[in-house]
N, C-alpha and C. Protein backbone atom coordinates (compact mmCIF):
# COMPACT_ATOMS: atom_id res chain seq x y z
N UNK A 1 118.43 12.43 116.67
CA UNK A 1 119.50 11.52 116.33
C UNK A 1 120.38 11.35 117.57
N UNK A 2 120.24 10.10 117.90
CA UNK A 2 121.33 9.86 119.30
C UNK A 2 122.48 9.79 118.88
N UNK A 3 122.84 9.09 118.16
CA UNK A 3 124.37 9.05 118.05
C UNK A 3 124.69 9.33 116.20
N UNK A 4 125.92 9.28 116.36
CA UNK A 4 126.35 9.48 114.86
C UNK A 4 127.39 8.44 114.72
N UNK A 5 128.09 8.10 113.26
CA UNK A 5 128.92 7.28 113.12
C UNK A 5 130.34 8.16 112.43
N UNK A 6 131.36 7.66 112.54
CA UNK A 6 132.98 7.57 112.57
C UNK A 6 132.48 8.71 110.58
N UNK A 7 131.72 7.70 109.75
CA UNK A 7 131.96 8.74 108.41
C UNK A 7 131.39 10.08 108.72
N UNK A 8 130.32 10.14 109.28
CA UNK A 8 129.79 11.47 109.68
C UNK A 8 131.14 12.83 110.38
N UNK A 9 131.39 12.14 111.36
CA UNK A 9 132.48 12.95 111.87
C UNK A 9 134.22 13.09 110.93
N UNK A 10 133.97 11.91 110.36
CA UNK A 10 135.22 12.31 109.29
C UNK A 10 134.72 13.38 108.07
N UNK A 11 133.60 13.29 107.72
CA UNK A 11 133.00 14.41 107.16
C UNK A 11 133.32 15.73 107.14
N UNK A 12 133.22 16.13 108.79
CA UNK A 12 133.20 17.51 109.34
C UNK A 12 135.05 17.63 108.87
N UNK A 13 134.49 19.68 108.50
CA UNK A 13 135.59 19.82 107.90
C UNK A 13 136.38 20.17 108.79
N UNK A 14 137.94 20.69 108.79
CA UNK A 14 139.11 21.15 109.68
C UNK A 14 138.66 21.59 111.14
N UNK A 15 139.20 21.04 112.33
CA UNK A 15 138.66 21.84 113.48
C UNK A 15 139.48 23.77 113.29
N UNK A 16 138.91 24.39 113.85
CA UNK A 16 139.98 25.82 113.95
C UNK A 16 140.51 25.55 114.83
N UNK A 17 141.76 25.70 114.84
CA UNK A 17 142.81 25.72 116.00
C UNK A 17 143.39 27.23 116.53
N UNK A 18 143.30 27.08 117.88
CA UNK A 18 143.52 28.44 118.62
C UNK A 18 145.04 29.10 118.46
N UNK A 19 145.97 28.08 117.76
CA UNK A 19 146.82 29.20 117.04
C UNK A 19 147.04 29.82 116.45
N UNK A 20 145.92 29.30 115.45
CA UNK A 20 145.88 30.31 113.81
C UNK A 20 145.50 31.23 113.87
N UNK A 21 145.66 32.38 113.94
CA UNK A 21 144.93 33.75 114.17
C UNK A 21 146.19 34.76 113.74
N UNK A 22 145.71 36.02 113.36
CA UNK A 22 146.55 37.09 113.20
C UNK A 22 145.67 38.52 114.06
N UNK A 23 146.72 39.43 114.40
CA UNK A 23 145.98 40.70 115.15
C UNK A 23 146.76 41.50 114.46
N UNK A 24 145.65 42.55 113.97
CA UNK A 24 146.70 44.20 113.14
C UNK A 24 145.38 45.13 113.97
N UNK A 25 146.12 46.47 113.61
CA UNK A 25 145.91 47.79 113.89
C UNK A 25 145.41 48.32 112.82
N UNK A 26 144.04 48.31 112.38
CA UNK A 26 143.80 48.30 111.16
C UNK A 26 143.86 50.12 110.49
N UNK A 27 143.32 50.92 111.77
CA UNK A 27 143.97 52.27 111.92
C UNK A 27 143.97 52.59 113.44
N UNK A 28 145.20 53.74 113.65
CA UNK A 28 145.60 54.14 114.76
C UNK A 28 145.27 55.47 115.21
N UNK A 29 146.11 55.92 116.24
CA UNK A 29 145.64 57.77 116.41
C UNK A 29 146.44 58.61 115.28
N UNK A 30 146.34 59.49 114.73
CA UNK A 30 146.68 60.47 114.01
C UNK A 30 147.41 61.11 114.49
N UNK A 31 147.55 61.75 116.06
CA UNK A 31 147.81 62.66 116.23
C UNK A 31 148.84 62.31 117.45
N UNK A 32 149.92 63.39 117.99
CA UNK A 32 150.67 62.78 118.57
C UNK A 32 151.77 62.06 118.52
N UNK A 33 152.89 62.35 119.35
CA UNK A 33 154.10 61.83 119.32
C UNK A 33 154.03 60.47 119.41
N UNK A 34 153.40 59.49 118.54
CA UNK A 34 153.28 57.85 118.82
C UNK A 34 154.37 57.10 118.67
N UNK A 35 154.79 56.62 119.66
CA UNK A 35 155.77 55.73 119.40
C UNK A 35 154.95 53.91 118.70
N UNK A 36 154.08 54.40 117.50
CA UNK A 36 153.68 52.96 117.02
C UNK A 36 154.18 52.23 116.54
N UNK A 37 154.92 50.73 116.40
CA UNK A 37 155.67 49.93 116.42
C UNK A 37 155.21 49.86 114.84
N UNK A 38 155.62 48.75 113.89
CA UNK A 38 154.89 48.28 112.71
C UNK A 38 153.76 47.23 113.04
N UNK A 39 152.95 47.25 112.45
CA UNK A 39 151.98 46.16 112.65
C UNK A 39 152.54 44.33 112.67
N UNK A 40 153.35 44.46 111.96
CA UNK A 40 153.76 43.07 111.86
C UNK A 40 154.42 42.77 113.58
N UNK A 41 154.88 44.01 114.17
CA UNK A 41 156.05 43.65 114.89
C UNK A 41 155.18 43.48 116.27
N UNK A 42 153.63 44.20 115.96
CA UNK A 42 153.27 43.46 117.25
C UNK A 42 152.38 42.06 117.34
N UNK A 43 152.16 42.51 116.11
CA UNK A 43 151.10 40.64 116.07
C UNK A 43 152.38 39.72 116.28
N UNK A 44 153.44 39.95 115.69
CA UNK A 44 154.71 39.03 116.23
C UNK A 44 154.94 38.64 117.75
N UNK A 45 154.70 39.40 118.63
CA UNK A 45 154.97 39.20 119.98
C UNK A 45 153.22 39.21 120.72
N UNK A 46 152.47 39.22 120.35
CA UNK A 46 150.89 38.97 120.69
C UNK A 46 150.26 37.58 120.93
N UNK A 47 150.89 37.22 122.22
CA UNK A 47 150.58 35.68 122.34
C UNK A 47 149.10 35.08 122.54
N UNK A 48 148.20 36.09 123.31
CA UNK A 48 147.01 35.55 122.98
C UNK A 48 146.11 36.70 123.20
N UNK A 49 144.91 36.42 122.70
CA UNK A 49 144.02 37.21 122.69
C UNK A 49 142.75 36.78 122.70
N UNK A 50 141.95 38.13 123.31
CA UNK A 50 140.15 37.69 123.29
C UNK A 50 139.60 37.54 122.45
N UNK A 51 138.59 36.99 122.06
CA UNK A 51 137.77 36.96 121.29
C UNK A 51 136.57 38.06 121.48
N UNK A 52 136.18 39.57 121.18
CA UNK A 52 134.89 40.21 121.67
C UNK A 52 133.78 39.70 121.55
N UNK A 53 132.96 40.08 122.63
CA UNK A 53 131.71 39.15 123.15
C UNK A 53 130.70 40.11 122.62
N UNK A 54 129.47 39.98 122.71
CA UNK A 54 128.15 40.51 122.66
C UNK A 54 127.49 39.80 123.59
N UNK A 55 126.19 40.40 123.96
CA UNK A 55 124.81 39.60 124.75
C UNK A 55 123.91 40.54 124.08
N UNK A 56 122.55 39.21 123.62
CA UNK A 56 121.57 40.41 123.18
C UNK A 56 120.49 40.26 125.09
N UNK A 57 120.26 41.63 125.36
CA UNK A 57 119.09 42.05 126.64
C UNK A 57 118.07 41.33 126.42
N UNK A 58 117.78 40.83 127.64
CA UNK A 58 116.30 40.11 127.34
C UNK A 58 115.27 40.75 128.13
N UNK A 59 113.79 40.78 127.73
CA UNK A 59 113.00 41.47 128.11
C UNK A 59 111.66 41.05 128.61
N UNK A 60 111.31 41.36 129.60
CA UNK A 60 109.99 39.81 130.33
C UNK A 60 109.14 40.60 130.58
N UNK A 61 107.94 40.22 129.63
CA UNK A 61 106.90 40.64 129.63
C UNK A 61 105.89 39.81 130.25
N UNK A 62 105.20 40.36 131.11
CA UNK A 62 104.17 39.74 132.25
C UNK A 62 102.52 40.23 132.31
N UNK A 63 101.62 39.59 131.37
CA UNK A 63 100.70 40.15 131.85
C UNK A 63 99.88 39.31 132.39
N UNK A 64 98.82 39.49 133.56
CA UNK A 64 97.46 38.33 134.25
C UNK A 64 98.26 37.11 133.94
N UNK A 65 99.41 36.59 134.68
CA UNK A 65 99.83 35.20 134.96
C UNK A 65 100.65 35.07 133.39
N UNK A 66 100.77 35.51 132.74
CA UNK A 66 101.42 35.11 131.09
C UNK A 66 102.56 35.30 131.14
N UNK A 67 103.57 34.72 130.94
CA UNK A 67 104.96 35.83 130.62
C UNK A 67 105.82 34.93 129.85
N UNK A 68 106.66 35.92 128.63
CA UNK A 68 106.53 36.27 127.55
C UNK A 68 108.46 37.01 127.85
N UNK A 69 109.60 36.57 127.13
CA UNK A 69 110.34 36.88 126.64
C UNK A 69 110.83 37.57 125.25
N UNK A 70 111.06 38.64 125.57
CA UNK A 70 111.73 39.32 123.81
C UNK A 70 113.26 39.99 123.96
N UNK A 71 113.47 39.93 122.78
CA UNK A 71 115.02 40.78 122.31
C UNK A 71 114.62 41.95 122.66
N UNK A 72 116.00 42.40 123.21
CA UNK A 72 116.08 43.83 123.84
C UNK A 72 117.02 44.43 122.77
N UNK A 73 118.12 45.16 122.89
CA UNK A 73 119.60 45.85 122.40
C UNK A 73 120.39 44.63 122.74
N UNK A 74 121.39 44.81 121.35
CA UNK A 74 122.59 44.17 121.80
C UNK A 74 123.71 44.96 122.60
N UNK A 75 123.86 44.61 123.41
CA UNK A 75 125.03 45.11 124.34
C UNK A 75 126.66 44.42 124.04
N UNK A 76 127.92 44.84 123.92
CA UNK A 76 128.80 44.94 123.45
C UNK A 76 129.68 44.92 124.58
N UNK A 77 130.80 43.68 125.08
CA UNK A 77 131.21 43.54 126.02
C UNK A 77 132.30 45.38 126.66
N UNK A 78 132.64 45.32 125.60
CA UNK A 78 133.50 46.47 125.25
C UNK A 78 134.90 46.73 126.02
N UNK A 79 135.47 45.16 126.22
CA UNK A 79 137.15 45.42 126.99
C UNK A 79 137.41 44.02 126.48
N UNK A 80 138.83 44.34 125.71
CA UNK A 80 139.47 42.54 125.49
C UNK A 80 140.57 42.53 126.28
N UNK A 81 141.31 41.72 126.46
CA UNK A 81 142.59 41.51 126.70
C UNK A 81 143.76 40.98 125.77
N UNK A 82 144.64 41.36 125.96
CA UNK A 82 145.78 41.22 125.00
C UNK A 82 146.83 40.88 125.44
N UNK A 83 147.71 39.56 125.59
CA UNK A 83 148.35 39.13 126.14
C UNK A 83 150.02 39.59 125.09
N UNK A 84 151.46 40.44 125.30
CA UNK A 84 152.52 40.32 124.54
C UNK A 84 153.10 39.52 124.91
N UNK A 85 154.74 39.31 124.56
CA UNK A 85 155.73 39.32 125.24
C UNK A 85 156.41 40.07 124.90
N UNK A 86 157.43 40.90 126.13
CA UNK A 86 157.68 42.18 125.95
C UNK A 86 159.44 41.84 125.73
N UNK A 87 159.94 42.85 124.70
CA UNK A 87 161.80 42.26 124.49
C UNK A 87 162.52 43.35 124.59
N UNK A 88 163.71 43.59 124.68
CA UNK A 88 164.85 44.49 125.67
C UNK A 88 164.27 45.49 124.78
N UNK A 89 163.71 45.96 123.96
CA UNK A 89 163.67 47.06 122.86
C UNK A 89 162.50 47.82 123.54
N UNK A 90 161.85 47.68 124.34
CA UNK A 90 160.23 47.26 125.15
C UNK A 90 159.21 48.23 123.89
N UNK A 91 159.32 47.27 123.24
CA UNK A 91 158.37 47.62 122.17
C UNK A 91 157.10 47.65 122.96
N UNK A 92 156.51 47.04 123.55
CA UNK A 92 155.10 46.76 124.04
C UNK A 92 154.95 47.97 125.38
N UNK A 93 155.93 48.17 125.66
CA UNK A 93 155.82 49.29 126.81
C UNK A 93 155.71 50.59 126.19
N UNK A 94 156.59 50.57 125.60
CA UNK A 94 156.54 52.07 124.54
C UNK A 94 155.40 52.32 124.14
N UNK A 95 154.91 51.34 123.31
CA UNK A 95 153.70 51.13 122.47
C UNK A 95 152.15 52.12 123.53
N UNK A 96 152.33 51.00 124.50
CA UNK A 96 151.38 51.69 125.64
C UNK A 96 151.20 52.96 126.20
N UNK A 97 152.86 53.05 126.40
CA UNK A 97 152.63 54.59 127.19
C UNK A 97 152.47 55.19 126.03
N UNK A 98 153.12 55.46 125.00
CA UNK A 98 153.26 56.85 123.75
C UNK A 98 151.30 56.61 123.54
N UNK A 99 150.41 55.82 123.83
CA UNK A 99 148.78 55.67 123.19
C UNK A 99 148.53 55.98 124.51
N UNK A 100 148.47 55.85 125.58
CA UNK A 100 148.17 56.30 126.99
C UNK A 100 148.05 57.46 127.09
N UNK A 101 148.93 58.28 126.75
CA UNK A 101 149.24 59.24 126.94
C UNK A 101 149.03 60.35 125.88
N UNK A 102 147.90 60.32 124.78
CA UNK A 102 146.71 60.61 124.37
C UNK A 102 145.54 60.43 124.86
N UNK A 103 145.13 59.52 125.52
CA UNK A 103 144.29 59.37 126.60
C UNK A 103 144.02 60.31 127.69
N UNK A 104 145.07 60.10 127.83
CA UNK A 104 145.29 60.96 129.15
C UNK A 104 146.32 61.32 129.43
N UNK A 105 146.94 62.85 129.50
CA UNK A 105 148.37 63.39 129.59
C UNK A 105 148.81 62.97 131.16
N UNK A 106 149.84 62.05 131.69
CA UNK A 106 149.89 62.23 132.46
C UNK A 106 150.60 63.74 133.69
N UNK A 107 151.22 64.16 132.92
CA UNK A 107 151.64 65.47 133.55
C UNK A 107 150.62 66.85 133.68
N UNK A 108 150.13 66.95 132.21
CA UNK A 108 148.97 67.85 132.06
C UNK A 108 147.98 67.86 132.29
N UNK A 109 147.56 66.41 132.38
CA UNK A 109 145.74 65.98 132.68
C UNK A 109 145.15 66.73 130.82
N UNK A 110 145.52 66.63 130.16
CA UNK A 110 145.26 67.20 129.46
C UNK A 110 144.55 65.75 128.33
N UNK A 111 144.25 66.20 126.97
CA UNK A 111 143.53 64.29 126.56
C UNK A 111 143.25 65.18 125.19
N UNK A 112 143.37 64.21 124.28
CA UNK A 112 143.19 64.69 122.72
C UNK A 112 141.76 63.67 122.81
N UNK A 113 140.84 64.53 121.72
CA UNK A 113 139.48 64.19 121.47
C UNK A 113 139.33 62.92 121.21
N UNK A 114 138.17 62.10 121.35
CA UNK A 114 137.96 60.64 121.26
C UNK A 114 138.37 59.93 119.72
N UNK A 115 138.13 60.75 118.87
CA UNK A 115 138.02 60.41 117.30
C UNK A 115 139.86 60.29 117.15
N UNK A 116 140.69 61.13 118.12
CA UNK A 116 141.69 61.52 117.40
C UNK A 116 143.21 59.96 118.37
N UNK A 117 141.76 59.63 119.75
CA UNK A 117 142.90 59.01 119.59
C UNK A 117 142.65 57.28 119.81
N UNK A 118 141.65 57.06 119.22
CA UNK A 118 140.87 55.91 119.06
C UNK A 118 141.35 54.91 117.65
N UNK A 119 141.36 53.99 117.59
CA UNK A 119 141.66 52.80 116.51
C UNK A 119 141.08 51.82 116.27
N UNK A 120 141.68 51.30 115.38
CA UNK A 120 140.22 49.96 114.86
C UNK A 120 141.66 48.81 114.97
N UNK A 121 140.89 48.05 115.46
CA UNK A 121 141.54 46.73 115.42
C UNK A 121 141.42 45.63 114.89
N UNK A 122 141.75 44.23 114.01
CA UNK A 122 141.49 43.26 113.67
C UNK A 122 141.88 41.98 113.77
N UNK A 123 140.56 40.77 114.84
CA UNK A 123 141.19 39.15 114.71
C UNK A 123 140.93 38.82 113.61
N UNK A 124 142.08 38.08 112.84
CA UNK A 124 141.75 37.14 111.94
C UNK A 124 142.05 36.01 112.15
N UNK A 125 140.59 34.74 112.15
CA UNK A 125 141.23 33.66 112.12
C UNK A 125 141.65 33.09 110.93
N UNK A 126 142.56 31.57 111.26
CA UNK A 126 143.33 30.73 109.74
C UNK A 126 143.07 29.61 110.17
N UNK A 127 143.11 29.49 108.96
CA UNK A 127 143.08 27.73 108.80
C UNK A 127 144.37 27.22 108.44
N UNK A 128 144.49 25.83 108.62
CA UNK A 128 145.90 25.01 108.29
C UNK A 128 147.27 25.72 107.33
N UNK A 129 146.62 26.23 106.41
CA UNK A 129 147.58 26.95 105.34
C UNK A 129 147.89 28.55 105.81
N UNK A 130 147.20 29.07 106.78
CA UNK A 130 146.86 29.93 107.18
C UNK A 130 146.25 31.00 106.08
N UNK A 131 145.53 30.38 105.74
CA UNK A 131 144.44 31.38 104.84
C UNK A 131 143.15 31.83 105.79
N UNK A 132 142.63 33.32 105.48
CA UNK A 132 141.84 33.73 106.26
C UNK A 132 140.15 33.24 105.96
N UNK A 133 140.09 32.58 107.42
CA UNK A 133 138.79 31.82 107.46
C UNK A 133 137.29 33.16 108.29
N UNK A 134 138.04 33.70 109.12
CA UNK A 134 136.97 34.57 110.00
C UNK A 134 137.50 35.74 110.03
N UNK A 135 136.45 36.88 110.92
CA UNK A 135 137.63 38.19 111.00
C UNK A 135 136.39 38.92 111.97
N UNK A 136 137.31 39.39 113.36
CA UNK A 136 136.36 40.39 113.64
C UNK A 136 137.12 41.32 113.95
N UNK A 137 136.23 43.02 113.68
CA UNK A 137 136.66 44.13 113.76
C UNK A 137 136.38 44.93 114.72
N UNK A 138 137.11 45.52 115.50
CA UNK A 138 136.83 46.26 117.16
C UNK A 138 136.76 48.05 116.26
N UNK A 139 135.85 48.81 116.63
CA UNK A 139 135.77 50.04 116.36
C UNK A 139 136.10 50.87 117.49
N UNK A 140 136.71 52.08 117.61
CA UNK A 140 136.71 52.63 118.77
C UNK A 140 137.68 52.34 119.50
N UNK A 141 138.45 51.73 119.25
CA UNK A 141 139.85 50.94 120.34
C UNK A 141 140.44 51.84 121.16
N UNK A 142 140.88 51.97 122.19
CA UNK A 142 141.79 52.66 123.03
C UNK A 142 142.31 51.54 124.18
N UNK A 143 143.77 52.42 124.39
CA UNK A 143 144.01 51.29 125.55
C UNK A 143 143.63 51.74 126.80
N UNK A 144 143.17 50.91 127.57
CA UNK A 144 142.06 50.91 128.71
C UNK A 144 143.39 51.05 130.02
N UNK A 145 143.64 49.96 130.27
CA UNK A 145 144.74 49.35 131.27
C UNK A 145 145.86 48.66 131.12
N UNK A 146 146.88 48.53 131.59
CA UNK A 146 148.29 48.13 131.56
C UNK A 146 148.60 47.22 132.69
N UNK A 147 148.85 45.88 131.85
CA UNK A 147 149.41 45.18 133.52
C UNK A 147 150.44 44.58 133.01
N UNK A 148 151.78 45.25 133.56
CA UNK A 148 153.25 44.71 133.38
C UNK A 148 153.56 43.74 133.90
N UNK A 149 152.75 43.19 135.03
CA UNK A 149 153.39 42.07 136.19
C UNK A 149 153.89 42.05 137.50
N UNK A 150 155.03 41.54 137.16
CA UNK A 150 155.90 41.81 138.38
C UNK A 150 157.62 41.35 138.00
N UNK A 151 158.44 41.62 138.82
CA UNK A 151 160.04 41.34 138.59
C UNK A 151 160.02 40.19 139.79
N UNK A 152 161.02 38.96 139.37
CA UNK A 152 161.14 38.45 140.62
C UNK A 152 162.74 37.54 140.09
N UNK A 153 163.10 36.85 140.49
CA UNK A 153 164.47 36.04 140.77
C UNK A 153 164.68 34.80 140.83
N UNK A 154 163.07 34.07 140.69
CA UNK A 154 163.18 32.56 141.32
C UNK A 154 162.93 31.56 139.75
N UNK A 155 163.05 32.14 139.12
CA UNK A 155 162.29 31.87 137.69
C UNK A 155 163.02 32.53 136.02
N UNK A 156 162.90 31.65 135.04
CA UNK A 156 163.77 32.19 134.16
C UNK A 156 162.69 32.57 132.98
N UNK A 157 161.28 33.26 133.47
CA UNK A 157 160.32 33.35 132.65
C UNK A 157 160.66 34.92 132.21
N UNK A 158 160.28 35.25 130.97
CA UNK A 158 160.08 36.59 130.42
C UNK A 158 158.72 37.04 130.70
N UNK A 159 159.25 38.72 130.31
CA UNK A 159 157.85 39.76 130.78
C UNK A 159 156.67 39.34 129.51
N UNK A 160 155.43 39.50 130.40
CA UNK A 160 154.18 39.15 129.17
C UNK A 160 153.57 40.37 129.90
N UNK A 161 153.26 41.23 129.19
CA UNK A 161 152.52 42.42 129.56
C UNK A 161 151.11 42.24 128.73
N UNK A 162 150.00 42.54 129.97
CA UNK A 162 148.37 42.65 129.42
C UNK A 162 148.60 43.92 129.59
N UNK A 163 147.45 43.84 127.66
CA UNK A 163 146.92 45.12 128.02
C UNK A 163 145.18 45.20 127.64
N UNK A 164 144.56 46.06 128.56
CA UNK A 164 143.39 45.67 128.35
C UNK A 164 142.50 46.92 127.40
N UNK A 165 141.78 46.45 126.17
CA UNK A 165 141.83 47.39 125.40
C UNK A 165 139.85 47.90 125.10
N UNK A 166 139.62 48.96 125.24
CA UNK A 166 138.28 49.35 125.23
C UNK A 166 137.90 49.43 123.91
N UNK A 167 136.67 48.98 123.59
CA UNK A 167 135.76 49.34 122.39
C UNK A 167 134.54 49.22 122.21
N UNK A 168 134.05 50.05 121.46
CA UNK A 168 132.75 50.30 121.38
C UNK A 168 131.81 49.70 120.81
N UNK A 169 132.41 48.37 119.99
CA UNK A 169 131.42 47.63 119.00
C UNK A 169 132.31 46.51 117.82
N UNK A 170 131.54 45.73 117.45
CA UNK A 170 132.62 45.12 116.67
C UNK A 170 131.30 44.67 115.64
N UNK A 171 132.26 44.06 114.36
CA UNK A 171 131.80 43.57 113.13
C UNK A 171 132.41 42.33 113.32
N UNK A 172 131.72 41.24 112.66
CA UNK A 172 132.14 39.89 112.54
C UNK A 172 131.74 39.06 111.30
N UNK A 173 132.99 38.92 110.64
CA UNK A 173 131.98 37.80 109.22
C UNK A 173 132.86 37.11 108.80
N UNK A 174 132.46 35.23 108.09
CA UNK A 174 133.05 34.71 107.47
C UNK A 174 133.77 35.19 106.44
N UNK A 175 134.99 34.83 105.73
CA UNK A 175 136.17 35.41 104.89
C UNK A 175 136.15 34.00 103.80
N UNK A 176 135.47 33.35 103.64
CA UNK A 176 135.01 32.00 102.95
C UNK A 176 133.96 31.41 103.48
N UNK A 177 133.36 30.27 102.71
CA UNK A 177 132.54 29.23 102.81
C UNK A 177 133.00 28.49 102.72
């Protein structure tokens, strides 16, 4: 089919729009002095975010001149980014260091076990009403890296702190038809 006509495409239902989305902490670390904010209060200041990737391995099979592609493992990008904006309260700074620092003590070198300080995370996308249309789930979460920015004088922009967050795998499924 080369082309299509105007009813066809009025057909197609709602585009998704890249604002509709929500991000929660679906569970956190247990253990530890956490300074964890409420969930609402950071999807509130969470201006954008990744979407987690996959690639499935591909595998080339060659025999006497033949060759022949197959599925390998799926591999799991396993780092998103997370864009805040950070406010005089520095919720988003706090947030980081008090989970960092289960990771990795910075004074002690010391580190609580993987299970204890790992979290699950969740995108949800919305539609117009903001009812939940998609949802994917990050297992394994920790925060990876911290990038605060910089301070400067020439500009009346606020702090947006990345943070870049590790995981081990994700789930993904429609939330309707």
């Amino acid at each position: 089919m080369a082309t299509f006509s105007i009813d066809q495409l009025r057909s197609l239902p709602d585009y998704q729009k890249v604002t509709k989305w929500d991000m929660r902490f679906l569970s956190l670390p247990v253990v530890g002095a956490l300074a964890i904010p409420a969930a609402d209060l950071l999807n509130l200041r969470c201006e954008t975010i990744e979407i987690p990737q996959k690639s499935n391995e591909k595998i080339e099979v060659a025999i006497r001149g033949h060759k022949t592609f197959h599925a390998g493992i799926t591999t799991y990008n396993g780092t998103m980014n997370v864009t805040f904006t950070e406010t005089v309260d520095n919720t988003i700074k706090n947030f980081f260091k008090a989970w960092s620092e289960l990771v990795y003590g910075t004074r002690t070198g010391t580190a609580f076990a993987k299970a204890e300080y790992e979290g699950v995370m969740q995108i949800t996308l919305l539609d117009a009403q903001d009812r939940p249309v998609y949802s994917y789930i990050m297992y394994g979460v920790w925060p990876e890296a911290g990038d605060f920015g910089s301070l400067e004088g020439s500009s009346s922009e606020v702090q947006r702190p990345s943070i870049t967050f590790s995981y081990d795998f994700y789930t993904e499924a429609p939330l309707r038809i």
